[in-house]
N, C-alpha and C. Protein backbone atom coordinates (compact mmCIF):
# COMPACT_ATOMS: atom_id res chain seq x y z
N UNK A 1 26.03 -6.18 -27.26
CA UNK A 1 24.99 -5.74 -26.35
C UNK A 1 25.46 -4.44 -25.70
N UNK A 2 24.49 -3.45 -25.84
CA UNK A 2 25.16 -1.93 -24.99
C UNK A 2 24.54 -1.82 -24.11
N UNK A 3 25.09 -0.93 -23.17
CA UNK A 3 24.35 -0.43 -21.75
C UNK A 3 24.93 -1.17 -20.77
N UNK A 4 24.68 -1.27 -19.39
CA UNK A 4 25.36 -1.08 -18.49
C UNK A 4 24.60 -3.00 -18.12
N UNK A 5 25.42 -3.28 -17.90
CA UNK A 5 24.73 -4.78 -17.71
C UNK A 5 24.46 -5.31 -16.35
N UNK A 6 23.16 -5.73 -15.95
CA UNK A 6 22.51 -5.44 -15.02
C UNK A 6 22.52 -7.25 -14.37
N UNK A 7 22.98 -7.96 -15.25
CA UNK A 7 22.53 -9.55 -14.65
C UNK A 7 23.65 -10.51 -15.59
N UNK A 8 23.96 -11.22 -14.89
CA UNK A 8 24.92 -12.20 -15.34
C UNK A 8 24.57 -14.08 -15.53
N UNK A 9 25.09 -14.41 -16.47
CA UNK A 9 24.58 -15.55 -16.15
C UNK A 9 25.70 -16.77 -15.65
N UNK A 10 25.72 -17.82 -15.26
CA UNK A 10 26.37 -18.58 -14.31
C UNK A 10 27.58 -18.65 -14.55
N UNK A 11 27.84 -18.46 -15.95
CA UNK A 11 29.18 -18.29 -16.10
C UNK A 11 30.08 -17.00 -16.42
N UNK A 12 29.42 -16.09 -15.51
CA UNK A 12 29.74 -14.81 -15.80
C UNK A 12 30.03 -14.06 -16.91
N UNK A 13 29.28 -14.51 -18.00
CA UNK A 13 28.76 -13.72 -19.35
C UNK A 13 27.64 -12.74 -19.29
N UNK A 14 27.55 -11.55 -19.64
CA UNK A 14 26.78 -10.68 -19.84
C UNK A 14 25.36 -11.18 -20.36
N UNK A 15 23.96 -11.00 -18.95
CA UNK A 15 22.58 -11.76 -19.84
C UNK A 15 21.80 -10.57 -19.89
N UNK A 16 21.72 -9.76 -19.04
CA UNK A 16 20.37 -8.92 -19.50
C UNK A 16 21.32 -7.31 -19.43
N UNK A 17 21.25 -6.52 -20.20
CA UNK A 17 21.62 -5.27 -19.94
C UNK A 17 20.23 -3.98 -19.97
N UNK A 18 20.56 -2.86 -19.31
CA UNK A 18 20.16 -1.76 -19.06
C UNK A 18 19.81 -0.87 -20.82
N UNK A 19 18.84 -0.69 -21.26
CA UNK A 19 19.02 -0.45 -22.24
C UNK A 19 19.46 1.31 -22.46
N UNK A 20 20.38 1.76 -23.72
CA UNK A 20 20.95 2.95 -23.59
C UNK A 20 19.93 3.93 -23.42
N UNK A 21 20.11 5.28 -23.08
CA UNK A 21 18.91 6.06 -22.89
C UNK A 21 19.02 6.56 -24.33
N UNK A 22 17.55 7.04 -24.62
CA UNK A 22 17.18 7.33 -25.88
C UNK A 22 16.68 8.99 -26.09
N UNK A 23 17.04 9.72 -26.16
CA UNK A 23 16.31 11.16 -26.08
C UNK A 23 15.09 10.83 -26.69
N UNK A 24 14.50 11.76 -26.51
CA UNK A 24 12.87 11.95 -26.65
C UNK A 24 12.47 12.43 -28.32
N UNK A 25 11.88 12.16 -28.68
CA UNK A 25 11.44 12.65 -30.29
C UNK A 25 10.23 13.99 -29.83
N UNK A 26 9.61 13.73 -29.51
CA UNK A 26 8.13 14.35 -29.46
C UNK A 26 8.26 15.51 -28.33
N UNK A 27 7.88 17.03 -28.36
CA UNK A 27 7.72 17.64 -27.38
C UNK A 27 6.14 17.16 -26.79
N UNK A 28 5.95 17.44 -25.34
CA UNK A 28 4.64 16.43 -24.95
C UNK A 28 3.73 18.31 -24.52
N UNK A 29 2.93 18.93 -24.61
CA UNK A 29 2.25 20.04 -24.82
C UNK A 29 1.77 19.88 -23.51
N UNK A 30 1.23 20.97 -23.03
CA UNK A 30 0.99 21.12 -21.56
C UNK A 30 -0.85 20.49 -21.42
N UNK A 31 -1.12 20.44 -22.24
CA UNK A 31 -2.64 19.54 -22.54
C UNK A 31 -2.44 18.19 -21.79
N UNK A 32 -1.61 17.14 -23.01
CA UNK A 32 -1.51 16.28 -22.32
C UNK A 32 -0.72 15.68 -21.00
N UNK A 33 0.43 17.06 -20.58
CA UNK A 33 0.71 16.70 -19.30
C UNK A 33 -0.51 17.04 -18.39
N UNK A 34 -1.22 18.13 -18.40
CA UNK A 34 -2.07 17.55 -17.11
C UNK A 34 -3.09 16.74 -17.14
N UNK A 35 -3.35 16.08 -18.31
CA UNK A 35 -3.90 15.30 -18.75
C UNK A 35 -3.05 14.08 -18.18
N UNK A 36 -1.96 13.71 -18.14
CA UNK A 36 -0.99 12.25 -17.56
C UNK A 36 -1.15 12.99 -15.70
N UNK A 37 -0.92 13.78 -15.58
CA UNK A 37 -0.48 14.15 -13.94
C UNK A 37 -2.56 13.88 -13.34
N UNK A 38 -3.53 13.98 -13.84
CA UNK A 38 -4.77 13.72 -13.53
C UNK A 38 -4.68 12.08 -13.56
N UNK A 39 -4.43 11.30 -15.11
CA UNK A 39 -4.27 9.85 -15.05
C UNK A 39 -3.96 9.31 -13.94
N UNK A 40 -2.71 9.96 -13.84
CA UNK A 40 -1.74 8.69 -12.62
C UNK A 40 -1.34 9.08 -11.51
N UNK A 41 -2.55 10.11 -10.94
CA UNK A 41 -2.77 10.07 -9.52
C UNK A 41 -3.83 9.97 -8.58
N UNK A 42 -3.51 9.53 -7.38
CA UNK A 42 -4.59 9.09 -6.96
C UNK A 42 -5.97 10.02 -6.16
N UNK A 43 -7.36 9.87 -6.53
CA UNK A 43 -8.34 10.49 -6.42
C UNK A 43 -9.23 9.59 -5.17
N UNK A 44 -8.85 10.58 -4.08
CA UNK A 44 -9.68 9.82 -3.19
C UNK A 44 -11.07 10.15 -3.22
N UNK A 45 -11.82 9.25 -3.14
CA UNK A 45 -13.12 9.16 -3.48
C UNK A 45 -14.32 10.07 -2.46
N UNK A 46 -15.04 10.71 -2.86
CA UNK A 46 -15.99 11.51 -2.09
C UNK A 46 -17.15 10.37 -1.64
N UNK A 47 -17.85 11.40 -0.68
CA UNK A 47 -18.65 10.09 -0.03
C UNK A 47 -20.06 9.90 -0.55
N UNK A 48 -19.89 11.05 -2.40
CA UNK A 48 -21.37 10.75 -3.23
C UNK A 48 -20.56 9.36 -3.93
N UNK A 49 -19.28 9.44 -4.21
CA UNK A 49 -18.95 8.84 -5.39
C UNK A 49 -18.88 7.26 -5.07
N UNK A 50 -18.85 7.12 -3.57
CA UNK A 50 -18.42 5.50 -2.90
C UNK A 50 -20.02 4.87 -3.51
N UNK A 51 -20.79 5.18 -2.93
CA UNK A 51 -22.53 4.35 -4.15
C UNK A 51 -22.06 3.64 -5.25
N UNK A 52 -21.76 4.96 -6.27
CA UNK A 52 -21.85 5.03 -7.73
C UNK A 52 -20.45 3.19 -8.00
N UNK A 53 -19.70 4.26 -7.39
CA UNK A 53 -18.58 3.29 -7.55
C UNK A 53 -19.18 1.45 -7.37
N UNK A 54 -19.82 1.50 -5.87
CA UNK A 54 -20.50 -0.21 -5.85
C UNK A 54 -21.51 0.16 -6.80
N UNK A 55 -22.02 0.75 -7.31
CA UNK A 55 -22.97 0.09 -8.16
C UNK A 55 -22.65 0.07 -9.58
N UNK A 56 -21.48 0.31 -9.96
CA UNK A 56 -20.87 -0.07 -11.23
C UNK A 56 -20.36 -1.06 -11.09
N UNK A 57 -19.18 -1.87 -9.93
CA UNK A 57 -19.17 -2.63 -9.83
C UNK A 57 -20.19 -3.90 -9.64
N UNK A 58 -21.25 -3.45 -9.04
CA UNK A 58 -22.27 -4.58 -8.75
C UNK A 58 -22.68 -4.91 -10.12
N UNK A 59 -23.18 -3.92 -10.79
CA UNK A 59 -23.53 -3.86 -12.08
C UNK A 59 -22.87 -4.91 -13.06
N UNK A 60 -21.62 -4.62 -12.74
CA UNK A 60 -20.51 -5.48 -13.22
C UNK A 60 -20.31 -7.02 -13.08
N UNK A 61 -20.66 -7.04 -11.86
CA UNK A 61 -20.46 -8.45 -11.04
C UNK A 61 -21.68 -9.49 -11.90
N UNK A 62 -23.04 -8.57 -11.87
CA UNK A 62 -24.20 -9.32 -12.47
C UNK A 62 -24.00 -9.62 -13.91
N UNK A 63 -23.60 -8.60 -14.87
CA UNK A 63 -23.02 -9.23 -15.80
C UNK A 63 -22.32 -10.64 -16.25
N UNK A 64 -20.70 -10.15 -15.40
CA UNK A 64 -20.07 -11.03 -15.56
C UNK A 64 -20.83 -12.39 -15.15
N UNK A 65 -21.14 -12.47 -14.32
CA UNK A 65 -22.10 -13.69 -13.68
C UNK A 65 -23.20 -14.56 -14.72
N UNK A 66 -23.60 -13.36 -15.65
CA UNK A 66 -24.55 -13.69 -16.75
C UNK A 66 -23.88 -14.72 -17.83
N UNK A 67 -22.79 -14.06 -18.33
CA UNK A 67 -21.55 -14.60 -19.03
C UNK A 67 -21.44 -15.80 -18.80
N UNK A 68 -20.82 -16.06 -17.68
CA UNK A 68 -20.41 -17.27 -17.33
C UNK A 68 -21.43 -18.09 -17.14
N UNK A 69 -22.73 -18.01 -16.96
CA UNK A 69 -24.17 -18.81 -17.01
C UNK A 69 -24.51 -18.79 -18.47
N UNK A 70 -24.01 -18.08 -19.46
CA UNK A 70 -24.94 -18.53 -20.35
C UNK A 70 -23.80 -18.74 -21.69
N UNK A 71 -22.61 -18.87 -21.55
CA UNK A 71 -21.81 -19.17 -22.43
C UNK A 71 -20.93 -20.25 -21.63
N UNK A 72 -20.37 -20.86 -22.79
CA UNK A 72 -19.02 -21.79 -22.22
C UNK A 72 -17.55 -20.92 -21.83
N UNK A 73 -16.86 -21.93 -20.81
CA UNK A 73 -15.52 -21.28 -20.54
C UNK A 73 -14.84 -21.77 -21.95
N UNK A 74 -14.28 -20.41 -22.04
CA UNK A 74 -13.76 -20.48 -23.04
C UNK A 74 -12.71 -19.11 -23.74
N UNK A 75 -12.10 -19.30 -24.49
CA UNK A 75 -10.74 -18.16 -24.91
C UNK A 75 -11.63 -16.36 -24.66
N UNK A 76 -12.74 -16.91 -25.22
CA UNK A 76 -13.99 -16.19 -25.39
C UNK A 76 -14.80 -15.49 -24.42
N UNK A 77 -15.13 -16.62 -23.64
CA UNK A 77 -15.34 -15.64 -22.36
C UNK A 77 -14.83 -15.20 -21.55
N UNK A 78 -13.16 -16.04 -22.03
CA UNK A 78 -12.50 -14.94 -20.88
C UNK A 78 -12.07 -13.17 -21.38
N UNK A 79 -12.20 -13.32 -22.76
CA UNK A 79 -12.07 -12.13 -23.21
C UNK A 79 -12.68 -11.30 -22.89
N UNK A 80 -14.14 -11.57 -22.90
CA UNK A 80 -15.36 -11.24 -22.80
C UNK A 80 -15.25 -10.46 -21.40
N UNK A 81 -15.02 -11.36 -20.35
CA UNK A 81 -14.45 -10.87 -19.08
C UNK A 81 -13.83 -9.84 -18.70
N UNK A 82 -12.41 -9.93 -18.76
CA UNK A 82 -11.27 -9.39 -19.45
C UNK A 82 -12.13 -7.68 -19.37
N UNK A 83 -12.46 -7.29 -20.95
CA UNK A 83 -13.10 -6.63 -21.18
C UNK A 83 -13.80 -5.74 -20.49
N UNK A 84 -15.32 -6.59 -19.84
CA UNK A 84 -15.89 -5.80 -18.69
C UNK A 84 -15.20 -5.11 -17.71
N UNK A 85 -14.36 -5.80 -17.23
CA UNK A 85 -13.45 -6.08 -16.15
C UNK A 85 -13.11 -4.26 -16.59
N UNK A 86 -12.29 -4.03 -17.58
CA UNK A 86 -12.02 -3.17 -18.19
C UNK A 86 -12.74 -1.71 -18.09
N UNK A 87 -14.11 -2.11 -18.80
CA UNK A 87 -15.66 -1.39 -19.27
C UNK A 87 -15.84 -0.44 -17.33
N UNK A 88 -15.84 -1.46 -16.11
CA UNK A 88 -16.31 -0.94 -15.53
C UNK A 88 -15.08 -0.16 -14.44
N UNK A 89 -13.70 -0.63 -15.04
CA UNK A 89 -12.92 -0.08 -13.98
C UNK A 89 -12.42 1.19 -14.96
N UNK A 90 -12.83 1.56 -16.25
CA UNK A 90 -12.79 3.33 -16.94
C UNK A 90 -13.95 3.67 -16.53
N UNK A 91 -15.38 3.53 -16.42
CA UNK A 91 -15.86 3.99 -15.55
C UNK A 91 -15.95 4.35 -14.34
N UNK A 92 -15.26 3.75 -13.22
CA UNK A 92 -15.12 4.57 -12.25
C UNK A 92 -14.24 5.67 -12.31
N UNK A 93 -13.07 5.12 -13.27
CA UNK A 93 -12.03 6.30 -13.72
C UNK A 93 -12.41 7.57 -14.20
N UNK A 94 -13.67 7.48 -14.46
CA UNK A 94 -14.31 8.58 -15.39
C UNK A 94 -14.78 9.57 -14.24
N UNK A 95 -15.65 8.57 -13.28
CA UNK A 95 -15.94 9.49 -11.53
C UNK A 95 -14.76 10.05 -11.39
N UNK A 96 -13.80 9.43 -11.02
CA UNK A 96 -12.53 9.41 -10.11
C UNK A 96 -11.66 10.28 -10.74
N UNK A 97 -11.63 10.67 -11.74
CA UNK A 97 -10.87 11.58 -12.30
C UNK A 97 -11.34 13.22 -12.96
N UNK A 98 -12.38 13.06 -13.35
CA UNK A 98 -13.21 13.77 -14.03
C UNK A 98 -14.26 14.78 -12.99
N UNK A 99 -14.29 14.73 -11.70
CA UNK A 99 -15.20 15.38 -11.28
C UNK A 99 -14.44 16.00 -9.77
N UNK A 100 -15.02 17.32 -9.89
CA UNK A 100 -13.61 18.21 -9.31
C UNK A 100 -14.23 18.04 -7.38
N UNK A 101 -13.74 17.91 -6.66
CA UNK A 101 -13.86 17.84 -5.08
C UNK A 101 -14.92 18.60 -4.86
């Protein structure tokens, strides 16, 4: 096991280690960095976008609600769920990221 070992187990044998660092393969192009630096920060919301936002969620809520009234619980609908769940939280992402102050 390599790397710097981070956890031991009761009998002071080596259990989980730090894994080695790996250099990078791929140069990452200035596209998709501000493309990641837009992703994964936070967009406080304007006071057109707070509506839109409940009414995707509401939108959402009635759905899901539909789901669960007209199918069984099941692997299925929770996927199904899951999913929306998904469907309406890239849509707000789409407000929230995509539309300039």
């Amino acid at each position: 096991m390599k790397g710097k070992v981070v956890a031991w187990d009761k009998d002071g044998k080596p259990l989980l280690k730090e894994p080695d660092f790996v250099m990078p393969k791929y140069t990452v192009d200035q596209k998709m960095l501000d493309r990641l630096e837009n992703d994964f920060t936070y967009h406080a919301p304007t006071p057109d976008q707070i509506p839109r936002y409940t009414a995707l969620r509401e939108a959402g809520y009635a759905l899901a609600l539909r789901i669960c009234e007209l199918s069984p619980p099941s692997r299925e609908q929770s996927v199904a769920l899951t999913l929306l769940d998904q469907v309406i939280t890239m849509a707000n992402a789409a407000i929230a990221r995509n539309e300039k102050e």
